[in-house]
PDB file of N, CA and C in Angstrom:
ATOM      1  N   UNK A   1      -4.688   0.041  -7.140  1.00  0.00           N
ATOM      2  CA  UNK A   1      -6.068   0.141  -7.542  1.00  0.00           C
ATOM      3  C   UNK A   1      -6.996   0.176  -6.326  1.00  0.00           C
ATOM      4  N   UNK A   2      -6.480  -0.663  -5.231  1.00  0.00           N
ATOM      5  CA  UNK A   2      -7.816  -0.710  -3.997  1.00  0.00           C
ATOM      6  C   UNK A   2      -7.805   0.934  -3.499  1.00  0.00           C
ATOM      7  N   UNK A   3      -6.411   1.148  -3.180  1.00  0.00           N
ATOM      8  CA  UNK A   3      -6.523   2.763  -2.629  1.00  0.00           C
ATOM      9  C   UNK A   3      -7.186   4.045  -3.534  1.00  0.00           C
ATOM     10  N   UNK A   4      -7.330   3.767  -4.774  1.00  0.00           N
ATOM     11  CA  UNK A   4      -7.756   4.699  -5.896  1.00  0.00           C
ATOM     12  C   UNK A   4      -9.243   4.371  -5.324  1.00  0.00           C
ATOM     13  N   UNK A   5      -9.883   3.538  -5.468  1.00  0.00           N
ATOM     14  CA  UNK A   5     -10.851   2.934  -5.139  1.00  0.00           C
ATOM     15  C   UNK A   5     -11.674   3.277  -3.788  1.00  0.00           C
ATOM     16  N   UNK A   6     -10.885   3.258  -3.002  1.00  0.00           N
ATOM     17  CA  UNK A   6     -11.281   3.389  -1.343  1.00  0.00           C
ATOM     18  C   UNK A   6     -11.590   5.070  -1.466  1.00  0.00           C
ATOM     19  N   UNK A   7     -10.260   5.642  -1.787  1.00  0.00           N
ATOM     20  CA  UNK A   7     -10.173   7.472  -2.077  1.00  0.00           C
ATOM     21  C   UNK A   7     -11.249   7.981  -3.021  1.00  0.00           C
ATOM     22  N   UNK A   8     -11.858   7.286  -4.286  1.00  0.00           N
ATOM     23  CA  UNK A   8     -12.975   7.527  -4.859  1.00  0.00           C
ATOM     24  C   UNK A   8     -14.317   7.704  -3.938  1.00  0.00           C
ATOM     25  N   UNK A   9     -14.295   6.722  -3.101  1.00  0.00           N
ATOM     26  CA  UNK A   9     -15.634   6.391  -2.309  1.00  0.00           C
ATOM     27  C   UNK A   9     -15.605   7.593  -1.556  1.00  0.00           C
ATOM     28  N   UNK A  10     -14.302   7.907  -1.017  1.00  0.00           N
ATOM     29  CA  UNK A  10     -14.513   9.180   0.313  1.00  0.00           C
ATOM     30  C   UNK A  10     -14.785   9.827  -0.435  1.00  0.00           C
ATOM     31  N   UNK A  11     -14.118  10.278  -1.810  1.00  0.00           N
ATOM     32  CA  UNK A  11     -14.457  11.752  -2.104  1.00  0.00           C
ATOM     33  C   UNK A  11     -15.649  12.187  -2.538  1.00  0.00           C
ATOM     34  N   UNK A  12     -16.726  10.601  -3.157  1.00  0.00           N
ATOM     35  CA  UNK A  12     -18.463  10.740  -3.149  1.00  0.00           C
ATOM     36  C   UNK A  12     -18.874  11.189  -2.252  1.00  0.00           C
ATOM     37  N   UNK A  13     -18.488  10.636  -0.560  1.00  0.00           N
ATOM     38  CA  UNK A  13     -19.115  10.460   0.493  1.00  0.00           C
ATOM     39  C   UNK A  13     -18.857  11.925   1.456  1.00  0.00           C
ATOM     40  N   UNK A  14     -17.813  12.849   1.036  1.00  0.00           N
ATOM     41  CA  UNK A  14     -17.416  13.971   1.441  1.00  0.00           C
ATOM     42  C   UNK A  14     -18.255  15.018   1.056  1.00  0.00           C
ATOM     43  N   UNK A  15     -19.146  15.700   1.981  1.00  0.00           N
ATOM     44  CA  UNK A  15     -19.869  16.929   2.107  1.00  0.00           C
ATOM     45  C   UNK A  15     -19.224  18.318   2.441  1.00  0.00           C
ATOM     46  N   UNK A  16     -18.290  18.198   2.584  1.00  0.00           N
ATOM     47  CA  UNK A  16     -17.239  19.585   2.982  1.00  0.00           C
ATOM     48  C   UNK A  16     -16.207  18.734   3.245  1.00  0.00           C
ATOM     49  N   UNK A  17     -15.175  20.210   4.128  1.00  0.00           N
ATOM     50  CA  UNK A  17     -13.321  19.466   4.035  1.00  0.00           C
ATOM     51  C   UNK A  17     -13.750  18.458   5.402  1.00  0.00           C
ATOM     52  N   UNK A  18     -14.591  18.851   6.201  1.00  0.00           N
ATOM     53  CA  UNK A  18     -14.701  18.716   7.337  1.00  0.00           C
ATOM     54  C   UNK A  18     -14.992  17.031   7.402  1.00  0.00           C
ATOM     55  N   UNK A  19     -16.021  16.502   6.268  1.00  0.00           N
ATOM     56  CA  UNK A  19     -16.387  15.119   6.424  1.00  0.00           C
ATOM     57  C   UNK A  19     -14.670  14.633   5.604  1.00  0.00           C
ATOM     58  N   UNK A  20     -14.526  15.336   4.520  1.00  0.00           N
ATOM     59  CA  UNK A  20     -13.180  14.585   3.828  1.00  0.00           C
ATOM     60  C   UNK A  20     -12.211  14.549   4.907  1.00  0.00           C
ATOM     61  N   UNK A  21     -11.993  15.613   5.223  1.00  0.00           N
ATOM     62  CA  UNK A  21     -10.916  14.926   6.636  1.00  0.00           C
ATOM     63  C   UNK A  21     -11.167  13.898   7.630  1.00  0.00           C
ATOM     64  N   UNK A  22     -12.130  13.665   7.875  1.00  0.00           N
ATOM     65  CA  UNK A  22     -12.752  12.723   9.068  1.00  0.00           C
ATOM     66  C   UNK A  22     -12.533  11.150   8.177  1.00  0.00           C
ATOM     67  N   UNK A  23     -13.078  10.932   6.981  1.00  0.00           N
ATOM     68  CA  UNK A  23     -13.081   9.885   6.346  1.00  0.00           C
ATOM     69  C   UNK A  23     -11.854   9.711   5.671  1.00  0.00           C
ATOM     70  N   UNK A  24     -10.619  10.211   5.202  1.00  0.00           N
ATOM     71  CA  UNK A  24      -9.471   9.918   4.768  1.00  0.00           C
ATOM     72  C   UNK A  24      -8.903   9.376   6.328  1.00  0.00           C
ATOM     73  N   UNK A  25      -9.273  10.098   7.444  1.00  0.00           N
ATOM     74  CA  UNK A  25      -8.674   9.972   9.097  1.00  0.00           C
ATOM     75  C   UNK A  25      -9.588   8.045   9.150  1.00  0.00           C
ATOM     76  N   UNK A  26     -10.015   7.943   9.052  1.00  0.00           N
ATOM     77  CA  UNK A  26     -11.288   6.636   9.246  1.00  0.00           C
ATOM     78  C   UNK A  26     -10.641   5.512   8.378  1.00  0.00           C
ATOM     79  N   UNK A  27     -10.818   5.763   6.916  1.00  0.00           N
ATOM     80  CA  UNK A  27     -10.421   4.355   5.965  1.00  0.00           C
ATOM     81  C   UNK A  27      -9.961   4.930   4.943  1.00  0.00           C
ATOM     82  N   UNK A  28      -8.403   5.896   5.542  1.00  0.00           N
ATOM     83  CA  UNK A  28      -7.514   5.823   4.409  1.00  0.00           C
ATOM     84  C   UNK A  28      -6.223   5.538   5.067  1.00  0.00           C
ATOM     85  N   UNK A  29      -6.206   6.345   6.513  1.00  0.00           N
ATOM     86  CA  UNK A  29      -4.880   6.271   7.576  1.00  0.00           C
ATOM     87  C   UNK A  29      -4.807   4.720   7.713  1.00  0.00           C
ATOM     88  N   UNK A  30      -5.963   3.598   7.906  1.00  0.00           N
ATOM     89  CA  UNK A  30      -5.011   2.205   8.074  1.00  0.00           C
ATOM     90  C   UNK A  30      -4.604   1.701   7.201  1.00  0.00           C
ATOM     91  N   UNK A  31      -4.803   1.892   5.879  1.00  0.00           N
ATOM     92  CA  UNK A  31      -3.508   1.669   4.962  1.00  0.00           C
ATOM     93  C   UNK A  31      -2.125   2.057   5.016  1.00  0.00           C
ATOM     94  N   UNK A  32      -1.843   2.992   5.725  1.00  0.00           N
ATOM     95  CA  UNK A  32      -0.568   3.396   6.014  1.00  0.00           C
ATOM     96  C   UNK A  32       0.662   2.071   6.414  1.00  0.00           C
ATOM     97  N   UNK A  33       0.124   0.830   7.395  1.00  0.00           N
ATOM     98  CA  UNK A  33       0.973   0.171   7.382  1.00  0.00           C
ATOM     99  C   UNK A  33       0.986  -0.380   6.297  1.00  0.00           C
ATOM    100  N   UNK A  34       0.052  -1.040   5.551  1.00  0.00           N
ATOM    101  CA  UNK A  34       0.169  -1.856   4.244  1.00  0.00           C
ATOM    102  C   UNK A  34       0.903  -1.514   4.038  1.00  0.00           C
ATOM    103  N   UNK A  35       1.327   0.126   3.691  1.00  0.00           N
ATOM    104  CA  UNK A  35       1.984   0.828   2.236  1.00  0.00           C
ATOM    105  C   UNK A  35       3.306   1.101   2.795  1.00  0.00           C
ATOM    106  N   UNK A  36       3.515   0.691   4.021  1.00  0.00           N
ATOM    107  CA  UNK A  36       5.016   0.461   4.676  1.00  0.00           C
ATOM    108  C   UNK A  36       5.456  -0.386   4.918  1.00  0.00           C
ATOM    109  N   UNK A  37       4.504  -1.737   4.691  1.00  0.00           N
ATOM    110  CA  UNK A  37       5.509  -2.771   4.118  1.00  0.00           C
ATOM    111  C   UNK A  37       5.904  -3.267   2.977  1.00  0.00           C
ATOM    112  N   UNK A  38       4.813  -2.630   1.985  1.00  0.00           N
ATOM    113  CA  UNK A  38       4.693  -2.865   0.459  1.00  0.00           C
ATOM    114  C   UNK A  38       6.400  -2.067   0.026  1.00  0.00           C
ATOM    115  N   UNK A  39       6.489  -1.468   0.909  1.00  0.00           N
ATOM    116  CA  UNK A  39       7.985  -0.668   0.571  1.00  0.00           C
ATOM    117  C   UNK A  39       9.033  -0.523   0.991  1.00  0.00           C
ATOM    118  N   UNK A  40       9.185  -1.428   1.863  1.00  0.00           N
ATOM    119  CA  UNK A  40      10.248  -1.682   2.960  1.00  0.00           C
ATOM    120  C   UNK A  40      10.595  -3.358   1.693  1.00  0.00           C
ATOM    121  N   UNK A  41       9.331  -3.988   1.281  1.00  0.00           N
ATOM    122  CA  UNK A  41      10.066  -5.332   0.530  1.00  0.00           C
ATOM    123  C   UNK A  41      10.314  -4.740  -0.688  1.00  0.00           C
ATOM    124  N   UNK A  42      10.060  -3.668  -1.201  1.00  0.00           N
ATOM    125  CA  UNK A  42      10.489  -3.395  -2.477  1.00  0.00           C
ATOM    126  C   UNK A  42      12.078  -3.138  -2.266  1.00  0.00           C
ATOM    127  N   UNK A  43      12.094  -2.454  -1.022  1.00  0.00           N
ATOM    128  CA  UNK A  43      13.503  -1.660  -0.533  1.00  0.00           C
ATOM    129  C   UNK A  43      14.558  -3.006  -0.808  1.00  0.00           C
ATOM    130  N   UNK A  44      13.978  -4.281   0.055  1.00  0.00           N
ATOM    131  CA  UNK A  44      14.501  -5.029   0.263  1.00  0.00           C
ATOM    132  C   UNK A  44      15.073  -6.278  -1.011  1.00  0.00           C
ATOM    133  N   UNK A  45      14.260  -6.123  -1.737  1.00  0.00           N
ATOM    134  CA  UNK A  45      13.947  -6.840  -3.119  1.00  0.00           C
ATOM    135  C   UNK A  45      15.069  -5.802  -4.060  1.00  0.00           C
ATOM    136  N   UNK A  46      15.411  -5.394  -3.918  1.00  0.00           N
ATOM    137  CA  UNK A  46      15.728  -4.121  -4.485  1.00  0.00           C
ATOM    138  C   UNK A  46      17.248  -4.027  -4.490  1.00  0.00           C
ATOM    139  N   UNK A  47      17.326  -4.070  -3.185  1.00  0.00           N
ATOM    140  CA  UNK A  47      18.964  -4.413  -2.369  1.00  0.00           C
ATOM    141  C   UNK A  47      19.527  -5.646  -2.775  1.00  0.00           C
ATOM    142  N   UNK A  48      18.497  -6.894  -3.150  1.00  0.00           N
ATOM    143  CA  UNK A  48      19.308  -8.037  -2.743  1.00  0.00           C
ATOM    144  C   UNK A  48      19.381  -8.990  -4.296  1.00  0.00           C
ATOM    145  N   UNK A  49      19.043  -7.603  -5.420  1.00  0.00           N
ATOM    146  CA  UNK A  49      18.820  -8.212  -6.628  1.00  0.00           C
ATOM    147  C   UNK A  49      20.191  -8.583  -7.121  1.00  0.00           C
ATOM    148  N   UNK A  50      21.338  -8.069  -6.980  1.00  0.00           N
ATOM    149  CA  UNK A  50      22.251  -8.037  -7.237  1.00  0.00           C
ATOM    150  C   UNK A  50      23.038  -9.915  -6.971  1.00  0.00           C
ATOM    151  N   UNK A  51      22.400 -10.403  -5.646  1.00  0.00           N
ATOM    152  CA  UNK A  51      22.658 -11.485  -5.215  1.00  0.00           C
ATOM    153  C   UNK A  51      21.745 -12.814  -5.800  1.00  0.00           C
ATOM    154  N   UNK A  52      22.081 -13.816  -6.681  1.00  0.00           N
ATOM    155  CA  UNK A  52      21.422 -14.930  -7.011  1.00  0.00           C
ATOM    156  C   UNK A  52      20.689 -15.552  -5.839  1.00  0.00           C
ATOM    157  N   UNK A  53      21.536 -15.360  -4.706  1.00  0.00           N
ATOM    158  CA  UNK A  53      20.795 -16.634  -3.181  1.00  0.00           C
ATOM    159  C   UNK A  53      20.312 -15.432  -2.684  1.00  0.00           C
ATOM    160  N   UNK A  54      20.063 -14.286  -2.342  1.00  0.00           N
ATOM    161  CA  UNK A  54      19.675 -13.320  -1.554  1.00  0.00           C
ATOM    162  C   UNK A  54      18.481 -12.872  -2.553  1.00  0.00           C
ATOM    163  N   UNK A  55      18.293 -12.705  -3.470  1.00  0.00           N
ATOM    164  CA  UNK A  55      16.916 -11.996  -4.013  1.00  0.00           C
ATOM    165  C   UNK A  55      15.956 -13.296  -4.058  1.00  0.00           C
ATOM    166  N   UNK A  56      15.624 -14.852  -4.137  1.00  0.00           N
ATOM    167  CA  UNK A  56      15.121 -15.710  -3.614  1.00  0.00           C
ATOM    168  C   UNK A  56      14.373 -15.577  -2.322  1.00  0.00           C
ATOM    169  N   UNK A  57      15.656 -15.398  -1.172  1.00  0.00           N
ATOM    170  CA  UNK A  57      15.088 -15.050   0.303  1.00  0.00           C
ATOM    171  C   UNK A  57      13.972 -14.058   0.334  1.00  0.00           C
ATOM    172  N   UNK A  58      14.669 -12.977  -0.215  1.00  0.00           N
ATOM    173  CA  UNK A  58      14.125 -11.421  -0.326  1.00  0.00           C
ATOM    174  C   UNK A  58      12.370 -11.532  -0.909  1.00  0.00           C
ATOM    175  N   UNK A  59      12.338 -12.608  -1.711  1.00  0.00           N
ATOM    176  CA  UNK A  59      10.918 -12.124  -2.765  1.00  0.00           C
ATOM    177  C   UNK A  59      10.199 -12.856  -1.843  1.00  0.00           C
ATOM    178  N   UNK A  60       8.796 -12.553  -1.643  1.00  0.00           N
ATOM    179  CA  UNK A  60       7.340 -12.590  -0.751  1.00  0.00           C
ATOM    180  C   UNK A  60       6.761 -12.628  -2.280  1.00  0.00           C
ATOM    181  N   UNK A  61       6.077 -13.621  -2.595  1.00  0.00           N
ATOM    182  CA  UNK A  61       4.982 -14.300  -3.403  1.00  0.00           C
ATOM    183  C   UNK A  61       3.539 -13.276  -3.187  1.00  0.00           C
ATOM    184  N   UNK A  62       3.262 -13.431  -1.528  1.00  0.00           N
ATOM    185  CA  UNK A  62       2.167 -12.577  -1.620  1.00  0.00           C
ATOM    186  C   UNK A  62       1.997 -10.782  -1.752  1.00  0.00           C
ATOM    187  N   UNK A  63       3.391 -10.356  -1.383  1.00  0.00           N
ATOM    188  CA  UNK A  63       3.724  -8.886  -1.075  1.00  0.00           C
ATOM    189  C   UNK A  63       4.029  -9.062  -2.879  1.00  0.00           C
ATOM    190  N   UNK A  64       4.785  -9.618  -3.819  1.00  0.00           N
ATOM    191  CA  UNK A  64       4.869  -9.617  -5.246  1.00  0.00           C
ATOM    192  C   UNK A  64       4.014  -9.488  -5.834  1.00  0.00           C
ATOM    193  N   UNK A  65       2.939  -9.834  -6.035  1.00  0.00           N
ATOM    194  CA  UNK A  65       1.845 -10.325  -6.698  1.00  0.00           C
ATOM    195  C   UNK A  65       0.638  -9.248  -6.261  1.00  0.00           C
ATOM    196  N   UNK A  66       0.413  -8.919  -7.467  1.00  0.00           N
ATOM    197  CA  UNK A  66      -0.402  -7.743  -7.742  1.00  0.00           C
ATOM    198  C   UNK A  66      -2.229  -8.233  -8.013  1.00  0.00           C
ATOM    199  N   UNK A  67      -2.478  -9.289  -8.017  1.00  0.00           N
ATOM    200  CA  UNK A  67      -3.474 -10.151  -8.277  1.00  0.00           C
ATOM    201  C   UNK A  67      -3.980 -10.468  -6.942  1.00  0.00           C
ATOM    202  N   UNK A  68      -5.858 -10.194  -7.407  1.00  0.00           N
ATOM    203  CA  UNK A  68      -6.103 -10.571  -5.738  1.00  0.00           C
ATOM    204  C   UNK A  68      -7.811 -11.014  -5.876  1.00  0.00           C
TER     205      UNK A  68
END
């Protein structure tokens, strides 16, 4: 929802491709790490479901939790 959100605002704030490129480049590219760790623990959560003591380790409370 925040990135739907953030991408709404540019695309108000976009006067041609020229500003939309500049502002997706500005405050959409530093989400990029978020959204590579949001998926590296899914990866990981994912892998280690199979294991009772390993999907415990694996789960992040705050990376889980969709509430903010």
């Amino acid at each position: 929802m925040e990135d739907a959100a953030v991408l709404a605002e540019i695309l108000v704030e976009a006067g041609d491709p020229n500003d939309l490129a500049h502002l997706l480049e500005q405050r959409y590219e530093p989400r990029r790490l978020a959204h590579t760790k949001l998926v590296e623990y899914g990866d990981n959560l994912a892998r280690s479901y199979h294991d009772r003591d390993a999907y415990p380790r694996a789960h992040d409370a705050d990376l889980h939790g969709g509430d903010r």
